[in-house]
C-alpha atoms as a PDB file:
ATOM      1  CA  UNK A   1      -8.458  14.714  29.328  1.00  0.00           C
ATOM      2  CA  UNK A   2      -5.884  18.041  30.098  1.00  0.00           C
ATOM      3  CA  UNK A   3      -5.914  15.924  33.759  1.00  0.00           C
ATOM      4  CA  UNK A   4      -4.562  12.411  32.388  1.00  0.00           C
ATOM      5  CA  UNK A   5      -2.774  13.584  29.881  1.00  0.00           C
ATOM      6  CA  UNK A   6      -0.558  15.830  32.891  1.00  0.00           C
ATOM      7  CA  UNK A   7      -0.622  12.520  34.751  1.00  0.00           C
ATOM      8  CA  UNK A   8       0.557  10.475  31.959  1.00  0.00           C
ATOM      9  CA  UNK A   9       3.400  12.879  30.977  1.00  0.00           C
ATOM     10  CA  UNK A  10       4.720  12.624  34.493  1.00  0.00           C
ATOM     11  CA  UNK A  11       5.774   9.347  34.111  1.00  0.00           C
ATOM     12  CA  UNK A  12       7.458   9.616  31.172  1.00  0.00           C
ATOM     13  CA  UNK A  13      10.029  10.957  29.334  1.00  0.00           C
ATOM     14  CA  UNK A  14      10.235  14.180  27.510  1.00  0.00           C
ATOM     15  CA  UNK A  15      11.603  12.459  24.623  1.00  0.00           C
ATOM     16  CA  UNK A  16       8.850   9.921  24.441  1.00  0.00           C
ATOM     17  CA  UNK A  17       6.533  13.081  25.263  1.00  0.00           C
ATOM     18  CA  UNK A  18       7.322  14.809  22.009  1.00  0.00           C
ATOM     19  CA  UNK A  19       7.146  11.814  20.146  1.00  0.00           C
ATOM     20  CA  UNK A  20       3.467  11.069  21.307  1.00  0.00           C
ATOM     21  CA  UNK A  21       3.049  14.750  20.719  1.00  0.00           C
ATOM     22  CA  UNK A  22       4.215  14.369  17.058  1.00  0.00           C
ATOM     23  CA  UNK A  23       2.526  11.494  16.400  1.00  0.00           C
ATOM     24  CA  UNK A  24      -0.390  12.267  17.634  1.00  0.00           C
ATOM     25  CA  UNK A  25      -0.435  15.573  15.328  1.00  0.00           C
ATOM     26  CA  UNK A  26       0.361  13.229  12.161  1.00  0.00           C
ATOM     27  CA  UNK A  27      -2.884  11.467  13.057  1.00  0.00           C
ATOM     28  CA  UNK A  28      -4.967  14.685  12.951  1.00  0.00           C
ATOM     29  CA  UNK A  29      -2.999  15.773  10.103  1.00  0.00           C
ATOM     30  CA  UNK A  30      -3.990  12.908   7.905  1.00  0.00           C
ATOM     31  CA  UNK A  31      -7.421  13.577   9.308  1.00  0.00           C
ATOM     32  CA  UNK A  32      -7.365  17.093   7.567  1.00  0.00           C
ATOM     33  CA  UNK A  33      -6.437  15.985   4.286  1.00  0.00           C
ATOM     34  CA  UNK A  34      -9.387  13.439   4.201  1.00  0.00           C
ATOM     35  CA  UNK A  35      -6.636  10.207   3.795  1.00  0.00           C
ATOM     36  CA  UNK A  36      -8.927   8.326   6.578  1.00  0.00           C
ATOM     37  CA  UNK A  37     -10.771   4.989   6.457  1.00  0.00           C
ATOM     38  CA  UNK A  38     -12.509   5.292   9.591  1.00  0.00           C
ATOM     39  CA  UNK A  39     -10.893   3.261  12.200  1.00  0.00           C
ATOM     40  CA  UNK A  40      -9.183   0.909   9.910  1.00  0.00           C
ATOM     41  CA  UNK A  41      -5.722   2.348   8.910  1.00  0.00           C
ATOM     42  CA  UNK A  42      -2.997   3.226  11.602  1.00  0.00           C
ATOM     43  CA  UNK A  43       0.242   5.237  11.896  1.00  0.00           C
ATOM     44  CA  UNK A  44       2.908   4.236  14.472  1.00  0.00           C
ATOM     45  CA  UNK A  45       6.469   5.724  16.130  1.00  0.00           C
ATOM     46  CA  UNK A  46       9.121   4.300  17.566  1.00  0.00           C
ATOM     47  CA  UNK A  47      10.030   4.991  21.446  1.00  0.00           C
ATOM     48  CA  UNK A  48      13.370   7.189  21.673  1.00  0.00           C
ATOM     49  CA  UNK A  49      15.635   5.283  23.825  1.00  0.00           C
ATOM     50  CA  UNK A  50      13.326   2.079  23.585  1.00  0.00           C
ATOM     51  CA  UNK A  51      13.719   0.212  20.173  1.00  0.00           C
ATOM     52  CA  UNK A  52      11.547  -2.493  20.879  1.00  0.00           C
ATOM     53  CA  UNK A  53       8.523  -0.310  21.678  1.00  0.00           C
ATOM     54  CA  UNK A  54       6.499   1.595  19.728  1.00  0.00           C
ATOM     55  CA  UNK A  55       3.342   4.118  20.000  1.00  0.00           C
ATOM     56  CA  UNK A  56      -0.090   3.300  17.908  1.00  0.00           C
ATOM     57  CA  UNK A  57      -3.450   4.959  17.699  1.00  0.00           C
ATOM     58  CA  UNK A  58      -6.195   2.943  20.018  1.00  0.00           C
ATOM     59  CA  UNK A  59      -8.554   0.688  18.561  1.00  0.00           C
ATOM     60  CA  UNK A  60     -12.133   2.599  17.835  1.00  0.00           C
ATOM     61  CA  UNK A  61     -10.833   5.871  17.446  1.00  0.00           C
ATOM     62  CA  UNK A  62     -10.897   8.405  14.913  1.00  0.00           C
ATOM     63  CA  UNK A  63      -7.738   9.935  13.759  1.00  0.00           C
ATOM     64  CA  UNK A  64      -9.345  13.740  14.705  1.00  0.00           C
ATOM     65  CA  UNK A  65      -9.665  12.007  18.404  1.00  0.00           C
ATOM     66  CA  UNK A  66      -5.603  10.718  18.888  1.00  0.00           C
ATOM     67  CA  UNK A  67      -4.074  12.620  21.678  1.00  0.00           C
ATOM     68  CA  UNK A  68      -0.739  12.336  22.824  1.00  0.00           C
ATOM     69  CA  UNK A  69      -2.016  10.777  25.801  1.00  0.00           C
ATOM     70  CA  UNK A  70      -4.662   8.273  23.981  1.00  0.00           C
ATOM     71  CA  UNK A  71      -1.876   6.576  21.842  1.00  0.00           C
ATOM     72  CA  UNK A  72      -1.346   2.750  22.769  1.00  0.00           C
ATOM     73  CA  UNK A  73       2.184   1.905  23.296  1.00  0.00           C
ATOM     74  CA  UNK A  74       3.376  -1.635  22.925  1.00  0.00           C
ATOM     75  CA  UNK A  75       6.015  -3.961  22.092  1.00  0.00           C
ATOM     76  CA  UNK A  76       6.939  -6.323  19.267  1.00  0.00           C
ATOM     77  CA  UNK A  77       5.188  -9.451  20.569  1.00  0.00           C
ATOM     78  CA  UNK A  78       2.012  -7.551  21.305  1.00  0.00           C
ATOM     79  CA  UNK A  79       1.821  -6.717  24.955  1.00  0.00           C
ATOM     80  CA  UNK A  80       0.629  -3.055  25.475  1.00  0.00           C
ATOM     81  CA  UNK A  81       2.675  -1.354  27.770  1.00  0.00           C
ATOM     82  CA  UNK A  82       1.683   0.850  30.869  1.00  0.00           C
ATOM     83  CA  UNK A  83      -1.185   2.502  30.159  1.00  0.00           C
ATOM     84  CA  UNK A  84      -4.233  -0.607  29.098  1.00  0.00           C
ATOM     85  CA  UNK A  85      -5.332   0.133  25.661  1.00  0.00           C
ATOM     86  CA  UNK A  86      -7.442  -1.808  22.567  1.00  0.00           C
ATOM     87  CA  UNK A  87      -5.024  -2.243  19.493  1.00  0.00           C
ATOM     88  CA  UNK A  88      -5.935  -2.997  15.746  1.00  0.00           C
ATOM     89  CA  UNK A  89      -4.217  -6.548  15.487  1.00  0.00           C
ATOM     90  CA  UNK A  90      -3.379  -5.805  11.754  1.00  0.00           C
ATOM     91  CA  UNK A  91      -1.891  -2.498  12.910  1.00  0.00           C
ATOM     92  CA  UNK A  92       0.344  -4.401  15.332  1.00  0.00           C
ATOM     93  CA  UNK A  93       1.197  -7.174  12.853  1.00  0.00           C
ATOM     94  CA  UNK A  94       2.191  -4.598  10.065  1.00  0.00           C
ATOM     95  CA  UNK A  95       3.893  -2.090  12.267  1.00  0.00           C
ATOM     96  CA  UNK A  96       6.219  -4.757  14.405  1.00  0.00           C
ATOM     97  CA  UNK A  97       7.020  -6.366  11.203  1.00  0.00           C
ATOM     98  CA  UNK A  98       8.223  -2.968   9.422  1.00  0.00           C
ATOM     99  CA  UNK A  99       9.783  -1.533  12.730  1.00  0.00           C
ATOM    100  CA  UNK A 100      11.448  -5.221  13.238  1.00  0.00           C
ATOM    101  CA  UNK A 101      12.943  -5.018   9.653  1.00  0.00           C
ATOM    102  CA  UNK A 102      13.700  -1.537   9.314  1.00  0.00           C
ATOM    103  CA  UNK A 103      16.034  -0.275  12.886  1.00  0.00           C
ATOM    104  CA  UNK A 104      16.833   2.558  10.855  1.00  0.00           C
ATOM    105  CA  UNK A 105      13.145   3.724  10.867  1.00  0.00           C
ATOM    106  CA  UNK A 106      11.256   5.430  13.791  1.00  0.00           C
ATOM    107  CA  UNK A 107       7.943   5.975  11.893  1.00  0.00           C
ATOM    108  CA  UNK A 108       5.325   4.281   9.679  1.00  0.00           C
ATOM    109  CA  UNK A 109       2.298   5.286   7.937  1.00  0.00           C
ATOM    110  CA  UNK A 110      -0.445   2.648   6.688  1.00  0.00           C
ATOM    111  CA  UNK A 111      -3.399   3.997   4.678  1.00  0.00           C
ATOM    112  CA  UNK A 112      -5.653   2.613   1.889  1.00  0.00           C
ATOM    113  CA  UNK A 113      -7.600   5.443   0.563  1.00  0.00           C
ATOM    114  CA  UNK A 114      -9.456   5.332  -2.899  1.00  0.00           C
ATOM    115  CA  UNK A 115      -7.112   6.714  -5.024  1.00  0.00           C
ATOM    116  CA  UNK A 116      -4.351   4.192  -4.052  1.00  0.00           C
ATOM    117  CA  UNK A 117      -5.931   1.263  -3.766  1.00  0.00           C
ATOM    118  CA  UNK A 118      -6.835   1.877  -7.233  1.00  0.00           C
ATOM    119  CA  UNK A 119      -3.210   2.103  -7.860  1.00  0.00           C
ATOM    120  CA  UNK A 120      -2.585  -0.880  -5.798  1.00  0.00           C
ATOM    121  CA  UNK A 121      -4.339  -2.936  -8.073  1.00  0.00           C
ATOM    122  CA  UNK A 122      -3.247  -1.624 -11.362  1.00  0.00           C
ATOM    123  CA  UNK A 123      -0.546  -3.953 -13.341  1.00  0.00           C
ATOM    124  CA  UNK A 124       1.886  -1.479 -14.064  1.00  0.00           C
ATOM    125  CA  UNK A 125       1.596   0.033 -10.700  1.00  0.00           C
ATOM    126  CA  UNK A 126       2.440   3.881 -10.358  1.00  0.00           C
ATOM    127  CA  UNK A 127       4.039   5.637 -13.047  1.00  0.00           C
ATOM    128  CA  UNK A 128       6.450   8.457 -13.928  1.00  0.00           C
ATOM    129  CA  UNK A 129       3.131  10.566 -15.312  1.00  0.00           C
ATOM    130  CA  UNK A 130       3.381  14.088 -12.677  1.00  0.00           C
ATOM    131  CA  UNK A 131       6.378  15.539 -10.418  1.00  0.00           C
ATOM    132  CA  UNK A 132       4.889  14.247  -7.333  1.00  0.00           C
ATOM    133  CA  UNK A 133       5.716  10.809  -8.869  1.00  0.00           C
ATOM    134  CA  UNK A 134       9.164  11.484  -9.313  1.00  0.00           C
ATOM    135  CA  UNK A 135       9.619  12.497  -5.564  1.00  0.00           C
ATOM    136  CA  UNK A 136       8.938   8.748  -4.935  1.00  0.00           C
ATOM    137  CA  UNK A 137       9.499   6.227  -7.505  1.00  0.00           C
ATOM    138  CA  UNK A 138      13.422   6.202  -6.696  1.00  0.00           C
ATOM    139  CA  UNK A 139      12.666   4.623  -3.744  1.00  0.00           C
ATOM    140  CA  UNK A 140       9.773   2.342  -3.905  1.00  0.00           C
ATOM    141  CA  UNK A 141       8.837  -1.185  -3.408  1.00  0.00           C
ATOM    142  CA  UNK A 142       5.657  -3.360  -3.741  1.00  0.00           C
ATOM    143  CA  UNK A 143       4.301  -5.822  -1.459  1.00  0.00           C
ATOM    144  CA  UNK A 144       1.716  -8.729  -2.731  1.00  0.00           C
ATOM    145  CA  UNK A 145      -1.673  -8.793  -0.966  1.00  0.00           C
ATOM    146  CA  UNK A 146      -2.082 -11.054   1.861  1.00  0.00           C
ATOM    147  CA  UNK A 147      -4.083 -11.531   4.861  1.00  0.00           C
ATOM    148  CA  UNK A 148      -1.978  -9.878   7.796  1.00  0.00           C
ATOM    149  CA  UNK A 149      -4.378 -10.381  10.880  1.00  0.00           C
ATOM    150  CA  UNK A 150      -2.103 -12.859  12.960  1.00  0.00           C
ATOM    151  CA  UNK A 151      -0.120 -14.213  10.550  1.00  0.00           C
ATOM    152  CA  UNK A 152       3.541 -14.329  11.558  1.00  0.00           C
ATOM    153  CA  UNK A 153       4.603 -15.279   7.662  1.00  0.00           C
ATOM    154  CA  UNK A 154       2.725 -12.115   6.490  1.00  0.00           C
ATOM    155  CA  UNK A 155       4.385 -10.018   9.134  1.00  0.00           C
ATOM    156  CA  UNK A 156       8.065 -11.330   8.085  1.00  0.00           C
ATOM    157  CA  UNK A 157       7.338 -11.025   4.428  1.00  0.00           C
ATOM    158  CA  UNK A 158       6.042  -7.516   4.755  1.00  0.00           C
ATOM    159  CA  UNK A 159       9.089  -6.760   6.658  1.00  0.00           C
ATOM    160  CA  UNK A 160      11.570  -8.232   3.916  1.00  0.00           C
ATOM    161  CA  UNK A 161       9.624  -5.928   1.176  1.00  0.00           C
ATOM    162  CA  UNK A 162      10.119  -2.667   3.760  1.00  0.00           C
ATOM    163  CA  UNK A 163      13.271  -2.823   3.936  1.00  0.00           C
ATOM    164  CA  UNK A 164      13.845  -2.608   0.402  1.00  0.00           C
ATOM    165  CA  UNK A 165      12.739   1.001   0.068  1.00  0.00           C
ATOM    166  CA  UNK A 166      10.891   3.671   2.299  1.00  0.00           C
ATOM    167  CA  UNK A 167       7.572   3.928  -0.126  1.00  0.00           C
ATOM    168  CA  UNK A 168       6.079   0.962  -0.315  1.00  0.00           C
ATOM    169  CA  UNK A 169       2.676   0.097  -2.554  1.00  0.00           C
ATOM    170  CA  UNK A 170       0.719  -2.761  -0.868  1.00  0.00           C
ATOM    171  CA  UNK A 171      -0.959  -4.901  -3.506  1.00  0.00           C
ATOM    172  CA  UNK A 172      -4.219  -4.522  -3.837  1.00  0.00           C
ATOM    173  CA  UNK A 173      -4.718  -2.978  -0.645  1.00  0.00           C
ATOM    174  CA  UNK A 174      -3.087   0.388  -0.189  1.00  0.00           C
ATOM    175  CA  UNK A 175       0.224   2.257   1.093  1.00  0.00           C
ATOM    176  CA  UNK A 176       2.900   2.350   3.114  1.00  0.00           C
ATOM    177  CA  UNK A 177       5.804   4.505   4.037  1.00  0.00           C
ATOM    178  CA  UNK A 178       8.497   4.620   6.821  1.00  0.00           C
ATOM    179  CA  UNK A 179      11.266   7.187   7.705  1.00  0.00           C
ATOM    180  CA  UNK A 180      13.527   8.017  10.351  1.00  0.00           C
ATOM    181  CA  UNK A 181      11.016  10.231  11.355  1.00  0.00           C
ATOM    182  CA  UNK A 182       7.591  11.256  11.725  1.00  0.00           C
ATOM    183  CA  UNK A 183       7.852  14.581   9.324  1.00  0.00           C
ATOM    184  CA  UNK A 184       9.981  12.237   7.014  1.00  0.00           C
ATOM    185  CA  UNK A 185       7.662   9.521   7.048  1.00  0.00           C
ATOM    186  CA  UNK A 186       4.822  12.125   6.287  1.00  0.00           C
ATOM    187  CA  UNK A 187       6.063  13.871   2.991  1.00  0.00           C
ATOM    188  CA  UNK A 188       7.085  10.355   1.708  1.00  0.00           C
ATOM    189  CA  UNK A 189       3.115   9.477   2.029  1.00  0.00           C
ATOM    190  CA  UNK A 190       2.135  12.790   1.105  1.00  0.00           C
ATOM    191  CA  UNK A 191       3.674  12.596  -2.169  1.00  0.00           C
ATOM    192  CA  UNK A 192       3.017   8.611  -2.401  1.00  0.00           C
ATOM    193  CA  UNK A 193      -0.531   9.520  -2.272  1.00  0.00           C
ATOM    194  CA  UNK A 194      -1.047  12.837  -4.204  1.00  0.00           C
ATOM    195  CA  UNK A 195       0.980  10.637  -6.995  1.00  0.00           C
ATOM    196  CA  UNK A 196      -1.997   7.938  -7.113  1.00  0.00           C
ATOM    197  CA  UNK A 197      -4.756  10.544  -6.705  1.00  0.00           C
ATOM    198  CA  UNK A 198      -2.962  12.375  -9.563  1.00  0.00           C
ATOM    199  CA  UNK A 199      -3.260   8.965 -11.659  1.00  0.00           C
ATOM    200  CA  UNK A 200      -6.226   7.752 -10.971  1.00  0.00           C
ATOM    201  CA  UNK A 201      -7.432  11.201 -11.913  1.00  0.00           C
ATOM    202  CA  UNK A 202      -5.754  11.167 -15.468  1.00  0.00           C
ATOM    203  CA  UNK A 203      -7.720   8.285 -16.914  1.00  0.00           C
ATOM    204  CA  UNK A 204      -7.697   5.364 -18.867  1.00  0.00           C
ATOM    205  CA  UNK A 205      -6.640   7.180 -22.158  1.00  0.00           C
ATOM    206  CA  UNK A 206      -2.665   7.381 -23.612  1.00  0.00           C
ATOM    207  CA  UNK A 207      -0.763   8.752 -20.833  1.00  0.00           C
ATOM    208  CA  UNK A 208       2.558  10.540 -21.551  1.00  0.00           C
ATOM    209  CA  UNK A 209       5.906   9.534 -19.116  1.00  0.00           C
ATOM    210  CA  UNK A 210       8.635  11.408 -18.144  1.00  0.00           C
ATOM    211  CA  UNK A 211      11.306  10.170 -20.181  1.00  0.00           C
ATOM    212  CA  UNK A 212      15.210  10.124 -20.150  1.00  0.00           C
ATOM    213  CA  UNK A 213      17.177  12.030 -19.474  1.00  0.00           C
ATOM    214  CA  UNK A 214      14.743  13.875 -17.102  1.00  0.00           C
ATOM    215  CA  UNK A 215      13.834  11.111 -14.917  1.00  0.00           C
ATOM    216  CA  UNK A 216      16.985   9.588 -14.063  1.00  0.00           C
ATOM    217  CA  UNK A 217      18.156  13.411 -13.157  1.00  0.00           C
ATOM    218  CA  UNK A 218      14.765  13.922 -11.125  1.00  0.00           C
ATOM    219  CA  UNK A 219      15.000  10.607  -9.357  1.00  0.00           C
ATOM    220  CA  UNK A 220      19.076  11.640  -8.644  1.00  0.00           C
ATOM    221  CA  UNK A 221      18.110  15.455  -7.438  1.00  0.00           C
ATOM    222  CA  UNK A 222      15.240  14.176  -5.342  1.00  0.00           C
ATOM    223  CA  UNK A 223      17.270  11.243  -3.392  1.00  0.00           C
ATOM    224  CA  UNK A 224      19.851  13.746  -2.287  1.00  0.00           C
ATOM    225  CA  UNK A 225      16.973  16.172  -1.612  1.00  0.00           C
ATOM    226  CA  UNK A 226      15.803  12.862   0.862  1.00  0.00           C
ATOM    227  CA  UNK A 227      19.133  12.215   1.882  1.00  0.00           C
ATOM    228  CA  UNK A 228      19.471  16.009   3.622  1.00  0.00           C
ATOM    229  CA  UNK A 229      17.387  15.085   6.342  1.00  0.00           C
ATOM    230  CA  UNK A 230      15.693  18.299   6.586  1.00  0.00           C
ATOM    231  CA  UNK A 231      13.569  17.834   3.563  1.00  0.00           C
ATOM    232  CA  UNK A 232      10.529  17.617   5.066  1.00  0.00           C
ATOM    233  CA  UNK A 233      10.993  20.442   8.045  1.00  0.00           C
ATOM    234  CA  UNK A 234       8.903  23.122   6.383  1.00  0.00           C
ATOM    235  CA  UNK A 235       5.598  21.076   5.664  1.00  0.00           C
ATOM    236  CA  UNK A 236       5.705  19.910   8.983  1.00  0.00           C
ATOM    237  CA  UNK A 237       6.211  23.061  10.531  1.00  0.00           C
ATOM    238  CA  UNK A 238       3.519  24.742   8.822  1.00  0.00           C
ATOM    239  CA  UNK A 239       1.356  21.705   9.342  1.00  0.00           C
ATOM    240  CA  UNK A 240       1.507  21.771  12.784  1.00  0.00           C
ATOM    241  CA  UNK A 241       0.725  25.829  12.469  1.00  0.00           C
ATOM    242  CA  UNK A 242      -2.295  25.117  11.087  1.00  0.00           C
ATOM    243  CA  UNK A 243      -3.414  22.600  14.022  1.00  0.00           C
ATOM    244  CA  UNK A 244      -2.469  25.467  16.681  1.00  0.00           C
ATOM    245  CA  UNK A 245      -4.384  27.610  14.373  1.00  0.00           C
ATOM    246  CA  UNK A 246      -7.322  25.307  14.402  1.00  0.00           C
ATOM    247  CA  UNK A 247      -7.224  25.131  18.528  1.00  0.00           C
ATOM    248  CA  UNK A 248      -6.231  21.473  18.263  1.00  0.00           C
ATOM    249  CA  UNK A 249      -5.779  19.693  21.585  1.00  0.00           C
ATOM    250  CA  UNK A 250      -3.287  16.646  20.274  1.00  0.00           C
ATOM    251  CA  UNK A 251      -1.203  17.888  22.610  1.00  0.00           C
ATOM    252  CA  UNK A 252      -3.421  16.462  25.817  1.00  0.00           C
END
């Protein structure tokens, strides 16, 4: 694998390097905190300096498997590019459609774990019940279920509902969240998901809300928090600590 990979990264560029680098360590990140569904949910970035291509775990693998040199890279009408590689077809229908709709965003996460498919199919949806809540319901969206495989529709209505926030709750099927970039994209799902996990957790019973004036001033203070662009530097950092720590080979 340390062979290809060298090979591979010889024929690229650095920039697209460290993006297949990062990527790849968001994979086995997610794998860490247990937010998998075996081969079925996918995280993709967009290639610096190439818009209209972007980099996606291969088909069959296991997030605690993704390499920097493993990931498929492809464009938006589903031709895989350089390297041959098996793709999810959902993965490619979901993630041209948001990268299509958002050019603002270089990164998207897709996962349907337990805890937010349960909040997925909930009527009222995720509520202003814990902190980790408030970090995302200024900027959220919801998508109605449909059946993405293929379908072209699907792919342009998913992309209409992105690009109405970065935090996106898929109907009845899971999450979604995109940023302009990968460490971004992470603490928006981070958040997304410890926010359902947190409410699936408290029950059926009365819950009690944040109310005004506190959430409009939480939902203010955590937007510009967002809008810094460096909000997310220190997770990521220490994330990616812990992988070296762990003797991770992502990088490969």
């Amino acid at each position: 694998m340390a062979v290809t990979s060298l090979r591979q990264k010889s024929k690229i560029s650095e920039a697209e390097w460290q993006t297949r680098c990062d990527l790849a360590a968001l994979y086995r990140i997610v794998d860490k905190l247990r937010m998998t569904d075996l081969i079925y949910t996918h995280l993709s970035a967009r290639v610096p300096d190439e818009p209209d291509h972007f980099l996606i775990n291969r088909y069959g693998e296991f997030f605690d498997e993704v390499t920097a040199s493993s990931l498929v890279k492809m464009d938006f009408d589903g031709n895989v590019i350089g390297e041959p590689g098996e793709f999810n077809e959902a993965g490619w229908t979901i993630h041209s459609g948001v990268l299509m709709a958002r050019p603002d965003a270089n990164c998207v996460m897709h996962l349907h774990t337990r805890a937010s498919v349960a909040v997925a199919a909930q009527a009222g949806g995720l509520r202003p019940i814990s902190q980790q809540s408030l970090l995302v319901l200024g900027n959220l969206a919801y998508h109605e279920y449909d059946v993405v495989v293929g379908n072209m529709d699907e792919r342009e209505h998913l992309g209409k509902d992105c690009a109405k926030a970065d935090c996106i709750i898929l109907r009845n099927h899971g999450l979604l969240t995109v940023g302009k970039t990968i460490r971004e994209t992470f603490k928006r799902m981070y958040f997304l998901e410890t926010a359902c996990q947190i409410q699936t957790a408290a029950g059926d019973g009365p819950l009690i809300e944040v109310g005004e004036p506190s959430y409009s001033a939480a939902i203010q203070r955590y937007e510009e928090k967002w809008a810094s662009g460096a909000y997310a530097d220190l997770e990521w950092e220490s994330m990616l600590r812990m992988l070296d720590r762990n003797g991770s080979d992502y990088r490969q």
